[in-house]
PDB file of N, CA and C in Angstrom:
ATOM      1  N   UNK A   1      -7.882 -36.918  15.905  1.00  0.00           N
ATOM      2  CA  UNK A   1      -8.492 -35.821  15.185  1.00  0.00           C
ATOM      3  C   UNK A   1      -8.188 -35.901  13.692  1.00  0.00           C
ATOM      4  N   UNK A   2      -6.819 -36.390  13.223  1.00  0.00           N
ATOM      5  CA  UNK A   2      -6.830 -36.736  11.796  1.00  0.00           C
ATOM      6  C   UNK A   2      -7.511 -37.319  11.105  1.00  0.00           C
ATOM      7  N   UNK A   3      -7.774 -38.568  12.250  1.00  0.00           N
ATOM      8  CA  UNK A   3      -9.026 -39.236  11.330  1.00  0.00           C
ATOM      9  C   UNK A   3     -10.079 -38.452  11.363  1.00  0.00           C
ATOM     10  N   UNK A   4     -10.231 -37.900  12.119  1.00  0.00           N
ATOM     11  CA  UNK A   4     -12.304 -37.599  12.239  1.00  0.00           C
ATOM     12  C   UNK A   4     -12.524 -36.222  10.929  1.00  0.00           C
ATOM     13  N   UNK A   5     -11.192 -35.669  11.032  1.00  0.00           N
ATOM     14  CA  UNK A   5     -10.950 -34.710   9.844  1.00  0.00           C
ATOM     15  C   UNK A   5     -10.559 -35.136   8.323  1.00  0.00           C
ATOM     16  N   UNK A   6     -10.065 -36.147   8.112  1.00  0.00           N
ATOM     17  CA  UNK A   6      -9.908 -36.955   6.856  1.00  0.00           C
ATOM     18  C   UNK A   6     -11.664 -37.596   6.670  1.00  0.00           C
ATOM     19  N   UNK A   7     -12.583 -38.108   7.723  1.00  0.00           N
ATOM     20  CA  UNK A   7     -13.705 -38.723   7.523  1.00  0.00           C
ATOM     21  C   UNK A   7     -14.647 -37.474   6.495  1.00  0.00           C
ATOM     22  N   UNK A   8     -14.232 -36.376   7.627  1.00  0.00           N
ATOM     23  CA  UNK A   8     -15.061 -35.018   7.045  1.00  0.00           C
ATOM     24  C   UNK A   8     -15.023 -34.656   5.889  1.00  0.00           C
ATOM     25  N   UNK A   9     -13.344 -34.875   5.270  1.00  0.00           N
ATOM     26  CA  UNK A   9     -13.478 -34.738   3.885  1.00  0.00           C
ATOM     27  C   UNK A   9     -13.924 -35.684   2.673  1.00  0.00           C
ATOM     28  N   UNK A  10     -14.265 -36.737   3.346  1.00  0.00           N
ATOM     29  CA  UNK A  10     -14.406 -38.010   2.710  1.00  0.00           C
ATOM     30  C   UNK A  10     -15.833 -37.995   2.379  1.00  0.00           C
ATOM     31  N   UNK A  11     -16.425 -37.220   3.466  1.00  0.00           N
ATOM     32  CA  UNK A  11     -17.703 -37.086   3.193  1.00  0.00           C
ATOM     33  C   UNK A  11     -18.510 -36.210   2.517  1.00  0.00           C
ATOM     34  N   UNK A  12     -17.193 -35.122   2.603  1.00  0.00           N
ATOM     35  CA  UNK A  12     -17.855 -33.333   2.033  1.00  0.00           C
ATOM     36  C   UNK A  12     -17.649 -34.128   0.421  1.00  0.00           C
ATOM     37  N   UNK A  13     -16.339 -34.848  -0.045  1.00  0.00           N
ATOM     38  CA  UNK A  13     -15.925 -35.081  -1.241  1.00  0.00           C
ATOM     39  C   UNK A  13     -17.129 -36.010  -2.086  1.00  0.00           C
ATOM     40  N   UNK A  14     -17.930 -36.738  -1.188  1.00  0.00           N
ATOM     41  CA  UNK A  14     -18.935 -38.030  -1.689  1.00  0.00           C
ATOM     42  C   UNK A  14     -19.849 -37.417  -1.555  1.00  0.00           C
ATOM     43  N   UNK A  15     -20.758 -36.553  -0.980  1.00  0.00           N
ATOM     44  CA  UNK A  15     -22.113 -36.280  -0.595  1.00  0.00           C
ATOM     45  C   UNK A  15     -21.948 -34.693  -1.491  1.00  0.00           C
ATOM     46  N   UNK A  16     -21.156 -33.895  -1.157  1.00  0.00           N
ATOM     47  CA  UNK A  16     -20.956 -32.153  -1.197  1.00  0.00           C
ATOM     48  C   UNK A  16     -22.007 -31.891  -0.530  1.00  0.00           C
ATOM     49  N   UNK A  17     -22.358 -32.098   0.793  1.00  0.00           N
ATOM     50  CA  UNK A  17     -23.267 -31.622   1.711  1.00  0.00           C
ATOM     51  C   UNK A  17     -22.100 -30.589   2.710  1.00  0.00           C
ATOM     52  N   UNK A  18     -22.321 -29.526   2.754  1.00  0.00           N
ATOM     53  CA  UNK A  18     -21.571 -28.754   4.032  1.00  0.00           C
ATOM     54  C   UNK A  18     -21.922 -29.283   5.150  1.00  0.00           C
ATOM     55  N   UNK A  19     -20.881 -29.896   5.943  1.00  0.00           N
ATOM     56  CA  UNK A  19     -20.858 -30.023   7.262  1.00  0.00           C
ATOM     57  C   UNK A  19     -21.168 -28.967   8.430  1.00  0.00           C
ATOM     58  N   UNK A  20     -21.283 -29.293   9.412  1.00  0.00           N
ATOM     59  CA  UNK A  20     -21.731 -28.062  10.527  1.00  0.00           C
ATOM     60  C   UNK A  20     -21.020 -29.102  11.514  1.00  0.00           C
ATOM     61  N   UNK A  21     -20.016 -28.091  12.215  1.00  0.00           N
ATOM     62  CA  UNK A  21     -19.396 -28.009  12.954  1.00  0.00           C
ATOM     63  C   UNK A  21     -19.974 -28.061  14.483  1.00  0.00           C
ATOM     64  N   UNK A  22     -20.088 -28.388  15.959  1.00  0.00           N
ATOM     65  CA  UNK A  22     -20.900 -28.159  17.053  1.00  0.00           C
ATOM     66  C   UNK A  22     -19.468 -27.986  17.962  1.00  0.00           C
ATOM     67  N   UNK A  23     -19.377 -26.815  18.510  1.00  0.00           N
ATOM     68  CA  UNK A  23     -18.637 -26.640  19.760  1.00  0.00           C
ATOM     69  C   UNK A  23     -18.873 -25.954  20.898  1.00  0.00           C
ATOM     70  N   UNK A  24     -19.071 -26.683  21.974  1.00  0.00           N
ATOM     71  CA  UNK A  24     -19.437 -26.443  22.811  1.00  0.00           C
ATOM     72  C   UNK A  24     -18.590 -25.510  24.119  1.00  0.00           C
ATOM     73  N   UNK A  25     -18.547 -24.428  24.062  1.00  0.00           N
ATOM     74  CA  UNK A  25     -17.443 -23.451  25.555  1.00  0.00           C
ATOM     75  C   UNK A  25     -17.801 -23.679  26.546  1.00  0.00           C
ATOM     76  N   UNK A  26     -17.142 -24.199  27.069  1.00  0.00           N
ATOM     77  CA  UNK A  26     -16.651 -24.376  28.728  1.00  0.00           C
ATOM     78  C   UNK A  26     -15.971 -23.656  28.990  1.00  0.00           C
ATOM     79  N   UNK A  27     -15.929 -22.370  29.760  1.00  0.00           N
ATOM     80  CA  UNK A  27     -15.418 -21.755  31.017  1.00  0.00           C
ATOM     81  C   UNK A  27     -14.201 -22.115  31.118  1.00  0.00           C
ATOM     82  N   UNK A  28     -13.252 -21.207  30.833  1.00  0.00           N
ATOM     83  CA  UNK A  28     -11.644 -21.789  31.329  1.00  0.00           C
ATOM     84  C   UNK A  28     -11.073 -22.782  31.215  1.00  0.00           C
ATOM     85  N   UNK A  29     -11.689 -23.745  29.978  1.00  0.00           N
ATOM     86  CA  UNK A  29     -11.266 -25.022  29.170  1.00  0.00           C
ATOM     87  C   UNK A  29     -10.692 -24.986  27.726  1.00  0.00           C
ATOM     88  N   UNK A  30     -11.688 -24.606  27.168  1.00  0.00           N
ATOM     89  CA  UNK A  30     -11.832 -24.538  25.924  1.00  0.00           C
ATOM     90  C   UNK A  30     -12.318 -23.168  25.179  1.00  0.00           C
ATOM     91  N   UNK A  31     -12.453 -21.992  25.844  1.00  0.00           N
ATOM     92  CA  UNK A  31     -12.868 -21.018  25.486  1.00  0.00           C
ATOM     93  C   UNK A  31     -11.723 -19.673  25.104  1.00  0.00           C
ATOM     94  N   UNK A  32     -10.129 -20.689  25.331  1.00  0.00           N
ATOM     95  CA  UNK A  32      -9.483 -19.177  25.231  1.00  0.00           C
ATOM     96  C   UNK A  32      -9.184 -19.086  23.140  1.00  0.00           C
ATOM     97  N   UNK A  33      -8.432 -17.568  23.340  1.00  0.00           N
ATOM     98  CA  UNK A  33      -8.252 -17.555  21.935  1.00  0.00           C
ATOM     99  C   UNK A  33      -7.400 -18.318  21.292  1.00  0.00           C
ATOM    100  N   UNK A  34      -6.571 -18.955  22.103  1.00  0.00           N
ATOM    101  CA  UNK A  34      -5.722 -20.060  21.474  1.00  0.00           C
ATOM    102  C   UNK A  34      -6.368 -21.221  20.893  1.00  0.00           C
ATOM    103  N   UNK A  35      -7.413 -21.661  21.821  1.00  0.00           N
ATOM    104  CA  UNK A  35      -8.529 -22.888  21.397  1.00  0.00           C
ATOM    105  C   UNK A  35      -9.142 -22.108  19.939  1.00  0.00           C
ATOM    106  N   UNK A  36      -9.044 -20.914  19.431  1.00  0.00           N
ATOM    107  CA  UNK A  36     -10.487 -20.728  18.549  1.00  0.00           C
ATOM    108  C   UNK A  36      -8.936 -20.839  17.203  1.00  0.00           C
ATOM    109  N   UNK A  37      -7.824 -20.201  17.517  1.00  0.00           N
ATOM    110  CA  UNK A  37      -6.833 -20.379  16.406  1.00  0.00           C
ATOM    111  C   UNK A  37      -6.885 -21.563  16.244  1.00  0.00           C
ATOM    112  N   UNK A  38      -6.446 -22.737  17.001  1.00  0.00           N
ATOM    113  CA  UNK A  38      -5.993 -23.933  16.703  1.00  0.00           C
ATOM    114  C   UNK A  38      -7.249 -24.685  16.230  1.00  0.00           C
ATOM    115  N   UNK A  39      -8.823 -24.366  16.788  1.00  0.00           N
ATOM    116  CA  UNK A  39      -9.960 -24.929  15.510  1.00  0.00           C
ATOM    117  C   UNK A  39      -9.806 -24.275  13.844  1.00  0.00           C
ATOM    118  N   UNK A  40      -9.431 -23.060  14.030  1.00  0.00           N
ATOM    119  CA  UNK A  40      -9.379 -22.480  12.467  1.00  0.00           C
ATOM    120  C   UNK A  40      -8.394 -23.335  11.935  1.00  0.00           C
ATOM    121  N   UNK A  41      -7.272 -23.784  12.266  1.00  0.00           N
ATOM    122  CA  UNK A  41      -6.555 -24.329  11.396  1.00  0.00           C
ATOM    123  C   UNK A  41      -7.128 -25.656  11.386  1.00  0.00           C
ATOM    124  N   UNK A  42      -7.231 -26.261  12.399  1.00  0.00           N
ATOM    125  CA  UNK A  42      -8.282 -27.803  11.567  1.00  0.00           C
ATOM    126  C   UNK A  42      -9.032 -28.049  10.846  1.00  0.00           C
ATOM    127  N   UNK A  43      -9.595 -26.581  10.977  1.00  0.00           N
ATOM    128  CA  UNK A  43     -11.198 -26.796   9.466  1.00  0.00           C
ATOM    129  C   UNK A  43     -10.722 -26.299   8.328  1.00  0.00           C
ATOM    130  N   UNK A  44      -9.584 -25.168   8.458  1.00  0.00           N
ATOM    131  CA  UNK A  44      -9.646 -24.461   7.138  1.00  0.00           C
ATOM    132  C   UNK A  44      -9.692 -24.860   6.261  1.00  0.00           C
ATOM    133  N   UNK A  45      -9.377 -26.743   5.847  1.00  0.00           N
ATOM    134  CA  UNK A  45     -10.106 -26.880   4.250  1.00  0.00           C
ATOM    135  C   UNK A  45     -11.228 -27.228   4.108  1.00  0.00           C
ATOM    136  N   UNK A  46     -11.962 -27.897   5.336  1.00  0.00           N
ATOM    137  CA  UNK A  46     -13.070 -28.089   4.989  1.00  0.00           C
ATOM    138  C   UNK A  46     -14.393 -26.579   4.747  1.00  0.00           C
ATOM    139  N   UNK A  47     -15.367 -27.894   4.018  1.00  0.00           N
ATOM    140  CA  UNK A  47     -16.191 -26.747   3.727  1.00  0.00           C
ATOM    141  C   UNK A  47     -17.742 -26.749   4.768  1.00  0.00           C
ATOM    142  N   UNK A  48     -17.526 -26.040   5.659  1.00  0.00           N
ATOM    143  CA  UNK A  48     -18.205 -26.098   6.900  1.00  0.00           C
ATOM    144  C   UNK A  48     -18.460 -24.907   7.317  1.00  0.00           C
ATOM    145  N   UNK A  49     -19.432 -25.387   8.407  1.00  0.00           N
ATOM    146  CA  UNK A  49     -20.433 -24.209   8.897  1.00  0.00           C
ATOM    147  C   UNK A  49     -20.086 -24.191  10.689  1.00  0.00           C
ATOM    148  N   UNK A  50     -19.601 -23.208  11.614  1.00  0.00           N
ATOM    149  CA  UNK A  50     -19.246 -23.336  13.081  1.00  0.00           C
ATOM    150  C   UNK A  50     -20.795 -23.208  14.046  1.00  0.00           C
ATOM    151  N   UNK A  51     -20.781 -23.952  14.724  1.00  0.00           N
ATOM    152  CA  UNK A  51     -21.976 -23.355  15.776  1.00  0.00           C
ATOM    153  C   UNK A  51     -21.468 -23.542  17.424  1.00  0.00           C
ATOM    154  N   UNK A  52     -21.307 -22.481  17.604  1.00  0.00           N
ATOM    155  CA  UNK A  52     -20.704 -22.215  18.825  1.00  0.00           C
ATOM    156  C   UNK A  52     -21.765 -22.227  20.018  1.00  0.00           C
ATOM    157  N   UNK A  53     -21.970 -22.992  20.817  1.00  0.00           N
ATOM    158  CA  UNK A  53     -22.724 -23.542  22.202  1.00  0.00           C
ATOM    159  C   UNK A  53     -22.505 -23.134  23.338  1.00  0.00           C
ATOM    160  N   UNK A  54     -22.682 -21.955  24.250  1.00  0.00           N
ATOM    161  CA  UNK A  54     -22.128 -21.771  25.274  1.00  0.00           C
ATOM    162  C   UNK A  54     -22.735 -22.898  26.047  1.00  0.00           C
ATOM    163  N   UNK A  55     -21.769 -23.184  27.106  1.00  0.00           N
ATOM    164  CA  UNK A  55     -22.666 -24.820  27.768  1.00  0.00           C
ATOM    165  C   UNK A  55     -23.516 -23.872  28.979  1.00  0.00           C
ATOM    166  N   UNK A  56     -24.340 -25.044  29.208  1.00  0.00           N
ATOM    167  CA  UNK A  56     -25.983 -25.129  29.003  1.00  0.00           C
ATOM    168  C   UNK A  56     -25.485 -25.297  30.742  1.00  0.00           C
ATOM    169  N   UNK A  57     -25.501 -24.800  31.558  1.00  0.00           N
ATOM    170  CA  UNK A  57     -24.600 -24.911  33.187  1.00  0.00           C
ATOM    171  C   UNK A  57     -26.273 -25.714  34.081  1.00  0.00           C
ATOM    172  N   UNK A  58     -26.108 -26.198  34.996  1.00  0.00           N
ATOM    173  CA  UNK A  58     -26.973 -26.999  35.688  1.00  0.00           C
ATOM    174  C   UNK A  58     -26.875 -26.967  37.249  1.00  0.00           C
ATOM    175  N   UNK A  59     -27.169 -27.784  38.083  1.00  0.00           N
ATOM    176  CA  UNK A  59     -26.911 -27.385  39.088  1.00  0.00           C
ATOM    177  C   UNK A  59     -25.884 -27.749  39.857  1.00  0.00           C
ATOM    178  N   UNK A  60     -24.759 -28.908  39.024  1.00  0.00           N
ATOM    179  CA  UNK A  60     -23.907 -29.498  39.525  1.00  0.00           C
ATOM    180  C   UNK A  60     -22.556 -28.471  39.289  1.00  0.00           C
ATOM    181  N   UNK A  61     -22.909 -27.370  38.850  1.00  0.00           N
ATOM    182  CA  UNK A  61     -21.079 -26.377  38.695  1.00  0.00           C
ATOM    183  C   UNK A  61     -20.136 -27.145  38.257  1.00  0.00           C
ATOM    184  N   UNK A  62     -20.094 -28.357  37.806  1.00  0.00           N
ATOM    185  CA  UNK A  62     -18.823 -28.581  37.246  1.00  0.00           C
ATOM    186  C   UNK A  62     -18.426 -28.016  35.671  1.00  0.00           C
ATOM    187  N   UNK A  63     -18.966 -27.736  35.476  1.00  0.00           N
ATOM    188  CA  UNK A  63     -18.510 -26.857  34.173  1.00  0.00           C
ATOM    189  C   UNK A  63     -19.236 -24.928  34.580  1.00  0.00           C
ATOM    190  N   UNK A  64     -18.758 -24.105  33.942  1.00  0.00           N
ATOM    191  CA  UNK A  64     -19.463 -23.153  33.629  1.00  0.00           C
ATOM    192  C   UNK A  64     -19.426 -22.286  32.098  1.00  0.00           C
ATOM    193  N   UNK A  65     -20.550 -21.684  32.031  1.00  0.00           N
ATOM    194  CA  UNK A  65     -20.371 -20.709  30.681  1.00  0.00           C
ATOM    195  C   UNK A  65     -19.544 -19.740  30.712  1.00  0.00           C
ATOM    196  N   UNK A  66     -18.843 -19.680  29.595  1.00  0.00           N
ATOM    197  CA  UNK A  66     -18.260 -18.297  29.861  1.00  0.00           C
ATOM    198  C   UNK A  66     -18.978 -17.156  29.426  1.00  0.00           C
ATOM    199  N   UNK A  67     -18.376 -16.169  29.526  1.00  0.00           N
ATOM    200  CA  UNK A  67     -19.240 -14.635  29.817  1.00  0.00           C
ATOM    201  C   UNK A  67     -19.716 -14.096  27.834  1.00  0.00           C
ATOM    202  N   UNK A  68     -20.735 -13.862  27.830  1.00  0.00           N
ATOM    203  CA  UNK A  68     -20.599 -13.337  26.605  1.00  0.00           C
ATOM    204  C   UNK A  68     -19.719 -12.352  25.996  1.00  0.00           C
ATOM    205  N   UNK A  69     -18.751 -11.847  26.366  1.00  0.00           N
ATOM    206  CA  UNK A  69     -17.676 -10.983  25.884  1.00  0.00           C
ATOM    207  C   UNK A  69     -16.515 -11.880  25.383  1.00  0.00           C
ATOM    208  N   UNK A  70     -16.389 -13.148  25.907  1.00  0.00           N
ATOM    209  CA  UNK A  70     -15.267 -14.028  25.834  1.00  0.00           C
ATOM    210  C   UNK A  70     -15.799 -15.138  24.526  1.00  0.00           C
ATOM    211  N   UNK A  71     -17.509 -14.958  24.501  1.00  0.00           N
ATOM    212  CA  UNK A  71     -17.919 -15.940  23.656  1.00  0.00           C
ATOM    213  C   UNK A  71     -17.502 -15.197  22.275  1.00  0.00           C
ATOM    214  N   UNK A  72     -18.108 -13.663  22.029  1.00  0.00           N
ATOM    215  CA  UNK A  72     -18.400 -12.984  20.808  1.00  0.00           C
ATOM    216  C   UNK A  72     -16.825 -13.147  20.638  1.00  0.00           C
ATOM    217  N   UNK A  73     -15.483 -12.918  21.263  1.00  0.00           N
ATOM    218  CA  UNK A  73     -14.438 -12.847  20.834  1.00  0.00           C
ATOM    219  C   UNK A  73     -13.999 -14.233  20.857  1.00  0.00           C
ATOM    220  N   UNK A  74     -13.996 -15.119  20.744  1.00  0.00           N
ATOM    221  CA  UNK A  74     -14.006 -16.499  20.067  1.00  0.00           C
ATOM    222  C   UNK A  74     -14.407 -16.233  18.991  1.00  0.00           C
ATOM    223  N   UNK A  75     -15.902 -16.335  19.246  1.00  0.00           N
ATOM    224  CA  UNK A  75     -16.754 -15.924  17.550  1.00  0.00           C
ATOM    225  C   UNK A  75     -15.519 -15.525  16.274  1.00  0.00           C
ATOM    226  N   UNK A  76     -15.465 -14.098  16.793  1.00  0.00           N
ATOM    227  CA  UNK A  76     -14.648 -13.132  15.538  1.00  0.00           C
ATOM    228  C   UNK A  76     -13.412 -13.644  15.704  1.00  0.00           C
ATOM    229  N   UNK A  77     -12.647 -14.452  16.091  1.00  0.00           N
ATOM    230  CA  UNK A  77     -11.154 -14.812  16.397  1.00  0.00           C
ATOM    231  C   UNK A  77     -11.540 -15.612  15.135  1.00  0.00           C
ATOM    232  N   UNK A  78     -12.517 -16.965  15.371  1.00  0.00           N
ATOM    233  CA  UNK A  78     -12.363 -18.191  14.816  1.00  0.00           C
ATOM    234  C   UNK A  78     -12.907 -17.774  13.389  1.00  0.00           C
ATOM    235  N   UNK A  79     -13.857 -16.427  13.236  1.00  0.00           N
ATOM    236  CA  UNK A  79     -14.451 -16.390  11.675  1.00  0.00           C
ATOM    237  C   UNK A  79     -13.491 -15.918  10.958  1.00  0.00           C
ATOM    238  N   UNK A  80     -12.818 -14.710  11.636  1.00  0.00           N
ATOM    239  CA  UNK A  80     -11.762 -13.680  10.900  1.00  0.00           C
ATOM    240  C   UNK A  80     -10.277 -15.208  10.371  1.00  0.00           C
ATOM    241  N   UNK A  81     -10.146 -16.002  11.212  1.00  0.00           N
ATOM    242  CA  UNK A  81      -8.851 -16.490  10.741  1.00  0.00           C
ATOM    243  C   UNK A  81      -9.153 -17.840  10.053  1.00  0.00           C
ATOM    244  N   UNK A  82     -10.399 -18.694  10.344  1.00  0.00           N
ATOM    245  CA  UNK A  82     -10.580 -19.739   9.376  1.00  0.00           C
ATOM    246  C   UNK A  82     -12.002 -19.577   7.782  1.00  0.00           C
ATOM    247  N   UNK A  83     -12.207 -17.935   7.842  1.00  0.00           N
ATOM    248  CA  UNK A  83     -12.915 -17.682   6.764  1.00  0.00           C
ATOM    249  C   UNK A  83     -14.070 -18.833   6.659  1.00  0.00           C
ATOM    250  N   UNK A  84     -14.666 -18.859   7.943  1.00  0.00           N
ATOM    251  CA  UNK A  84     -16.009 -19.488   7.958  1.00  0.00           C
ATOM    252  C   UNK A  84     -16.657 -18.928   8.374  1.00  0.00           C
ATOM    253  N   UNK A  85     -18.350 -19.196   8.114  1.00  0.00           N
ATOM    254  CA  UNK A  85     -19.521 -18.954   9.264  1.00  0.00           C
ATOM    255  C   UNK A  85     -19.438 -19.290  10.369  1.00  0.00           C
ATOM    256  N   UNK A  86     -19.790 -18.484  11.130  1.00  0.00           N
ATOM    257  CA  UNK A  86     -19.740 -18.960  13.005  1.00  0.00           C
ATOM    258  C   UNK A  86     -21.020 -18.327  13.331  1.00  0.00           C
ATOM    259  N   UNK A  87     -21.905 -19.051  14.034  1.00  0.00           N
ATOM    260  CA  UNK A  87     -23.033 -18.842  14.628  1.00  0.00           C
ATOM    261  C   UNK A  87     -22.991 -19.125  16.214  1.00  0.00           C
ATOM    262  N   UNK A  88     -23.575 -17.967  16.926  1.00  0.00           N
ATOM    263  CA  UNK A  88     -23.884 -18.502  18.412  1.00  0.00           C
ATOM    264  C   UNK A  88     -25.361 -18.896  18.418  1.00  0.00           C
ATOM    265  N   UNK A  89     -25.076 -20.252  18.815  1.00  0.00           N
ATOM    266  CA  UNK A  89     -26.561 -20.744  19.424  1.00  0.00           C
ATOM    267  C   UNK A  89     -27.108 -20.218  19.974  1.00  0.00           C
ATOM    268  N   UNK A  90     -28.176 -19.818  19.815  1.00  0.00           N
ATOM    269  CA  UNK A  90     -29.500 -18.998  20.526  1.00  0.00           C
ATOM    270  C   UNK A  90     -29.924 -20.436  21.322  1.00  0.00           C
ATOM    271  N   UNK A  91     -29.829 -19.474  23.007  1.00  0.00           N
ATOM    272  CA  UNK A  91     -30.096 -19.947  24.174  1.00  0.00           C
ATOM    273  C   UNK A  91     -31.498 -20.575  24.336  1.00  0.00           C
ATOM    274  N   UNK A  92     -31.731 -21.268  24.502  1.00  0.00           N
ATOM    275  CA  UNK A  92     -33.376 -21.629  25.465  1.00  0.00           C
ATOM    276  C   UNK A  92     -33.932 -22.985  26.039  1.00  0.00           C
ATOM    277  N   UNK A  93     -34.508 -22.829  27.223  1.00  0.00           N
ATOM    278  CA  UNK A  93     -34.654 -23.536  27.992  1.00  0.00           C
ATOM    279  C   UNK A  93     -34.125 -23.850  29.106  1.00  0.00           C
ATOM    280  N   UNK A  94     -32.546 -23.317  29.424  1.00  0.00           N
ATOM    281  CA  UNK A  94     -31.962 -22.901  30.113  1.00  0.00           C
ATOM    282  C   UNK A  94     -32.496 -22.919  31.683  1.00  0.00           C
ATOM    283  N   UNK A  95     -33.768 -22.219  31.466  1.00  0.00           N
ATOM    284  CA  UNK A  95     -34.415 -21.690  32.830  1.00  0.00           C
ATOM    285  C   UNK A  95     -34.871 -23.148  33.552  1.00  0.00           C
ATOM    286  N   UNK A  96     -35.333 -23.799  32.719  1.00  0.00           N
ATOM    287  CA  UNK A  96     -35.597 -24.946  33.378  1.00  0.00           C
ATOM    288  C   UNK A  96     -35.082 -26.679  32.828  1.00  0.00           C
ATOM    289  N   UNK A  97     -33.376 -26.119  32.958  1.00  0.00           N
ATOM    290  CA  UNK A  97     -32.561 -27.243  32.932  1.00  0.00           C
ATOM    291  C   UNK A  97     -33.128 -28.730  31.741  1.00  0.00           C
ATOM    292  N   UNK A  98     -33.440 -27.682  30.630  1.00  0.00           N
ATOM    293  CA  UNK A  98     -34.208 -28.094  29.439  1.00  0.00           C
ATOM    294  C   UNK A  98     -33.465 -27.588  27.937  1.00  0.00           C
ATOM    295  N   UNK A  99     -32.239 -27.036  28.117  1.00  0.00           N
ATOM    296  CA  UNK A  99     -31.359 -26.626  26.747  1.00  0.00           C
ATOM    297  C   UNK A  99     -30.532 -27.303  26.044  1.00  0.00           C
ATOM    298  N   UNK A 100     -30.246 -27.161  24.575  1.00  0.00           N
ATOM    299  CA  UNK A 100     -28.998 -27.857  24.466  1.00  0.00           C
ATOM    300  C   UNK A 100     -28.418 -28.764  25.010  1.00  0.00           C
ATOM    301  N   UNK A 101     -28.262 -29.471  24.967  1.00  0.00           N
ATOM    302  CA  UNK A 101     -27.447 -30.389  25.902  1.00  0.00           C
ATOM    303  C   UNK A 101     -26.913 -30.669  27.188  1.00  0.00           C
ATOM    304  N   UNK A 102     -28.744 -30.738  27.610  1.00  0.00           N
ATOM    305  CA  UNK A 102     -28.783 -30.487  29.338  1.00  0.00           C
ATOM    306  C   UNK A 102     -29.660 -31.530  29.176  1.00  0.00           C
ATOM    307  N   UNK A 103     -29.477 -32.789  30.118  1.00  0.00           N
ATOM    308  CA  UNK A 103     -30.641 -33.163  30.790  1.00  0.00           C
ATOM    309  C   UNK A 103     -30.135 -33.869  32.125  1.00  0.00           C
ATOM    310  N   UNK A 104     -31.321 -33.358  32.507  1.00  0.00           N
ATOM    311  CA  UNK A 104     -30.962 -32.777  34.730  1.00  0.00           C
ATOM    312  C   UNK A 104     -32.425 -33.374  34.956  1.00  0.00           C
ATOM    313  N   UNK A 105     -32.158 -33.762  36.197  1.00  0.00           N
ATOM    314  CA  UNK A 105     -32.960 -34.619  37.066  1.00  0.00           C
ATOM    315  C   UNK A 105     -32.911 -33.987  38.236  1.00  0.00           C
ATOM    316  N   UNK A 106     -33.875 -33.534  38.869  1.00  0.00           N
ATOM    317  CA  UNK A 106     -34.018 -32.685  40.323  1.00  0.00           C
ATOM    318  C   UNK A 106     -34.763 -33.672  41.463  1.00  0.00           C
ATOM    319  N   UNK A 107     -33.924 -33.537  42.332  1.00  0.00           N
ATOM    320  CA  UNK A 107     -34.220 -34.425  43.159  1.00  0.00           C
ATOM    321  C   UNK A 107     -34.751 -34.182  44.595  1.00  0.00           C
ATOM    322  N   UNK A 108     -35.983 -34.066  45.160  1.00  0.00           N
ATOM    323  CA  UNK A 108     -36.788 -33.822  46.277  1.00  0.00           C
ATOM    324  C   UNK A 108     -36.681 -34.918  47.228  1.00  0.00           C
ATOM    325  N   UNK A 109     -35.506 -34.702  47.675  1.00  0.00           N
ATOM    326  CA  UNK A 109     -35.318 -35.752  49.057  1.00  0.00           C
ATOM    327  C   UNK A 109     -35.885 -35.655  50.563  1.00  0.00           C
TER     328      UNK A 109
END
């Protein structure tokens, strides 16, 4: 992660393009408030933008979304303590295993 965070600044420093951030919540992985402190302190120097992904669930259950009450308080955990933008991805396609970072294959055996 040092490196990929030294690259970020290497790049914000050569380009001054704001980076955007992509993180994706998984359900009882990566979604508690400890995960959203310990991203604020990795970004806080960079100059970046958060977009928060609830994952995109399919028919295999190995991951799930967490609940929108657990997402919005991530949200305000990670804006209030690393003084960035945080955006939740607006959902779609969802319905037919067509979102974000879903692609599913249904199979008629």
């Amino acid at each position: 992660m040092d490196e990929l965070i030294e690259s970020l600044h290497y790049y914000y420093n050569t380009t001054k393009r704001r980076i955007t951030i992509e993180y994706v919540l998984l359900d009882s992985i990566n979604d508690e408030i400890t995960k959203a402190r310990a991203l604020a302190d990795l970004i806080k120097d960079l100059h970046c933008h958060i977009n928060l992904i609830p994952y995109n669930q399919t028919n295999d259950h190995i991951f799930q979304r967490p609940n929108n009450a657990t997402i919005q308080k991530f949200k305000e955990v990670l804006e209030r303590k690393s003084h960035k933008k945080v955006t939740i991805r607006q959902e779609r396609g969802n319905d037919i295993n067509a979102a974000c970072g879903q692609l599913a294959n249904v199979f008629n055996g």
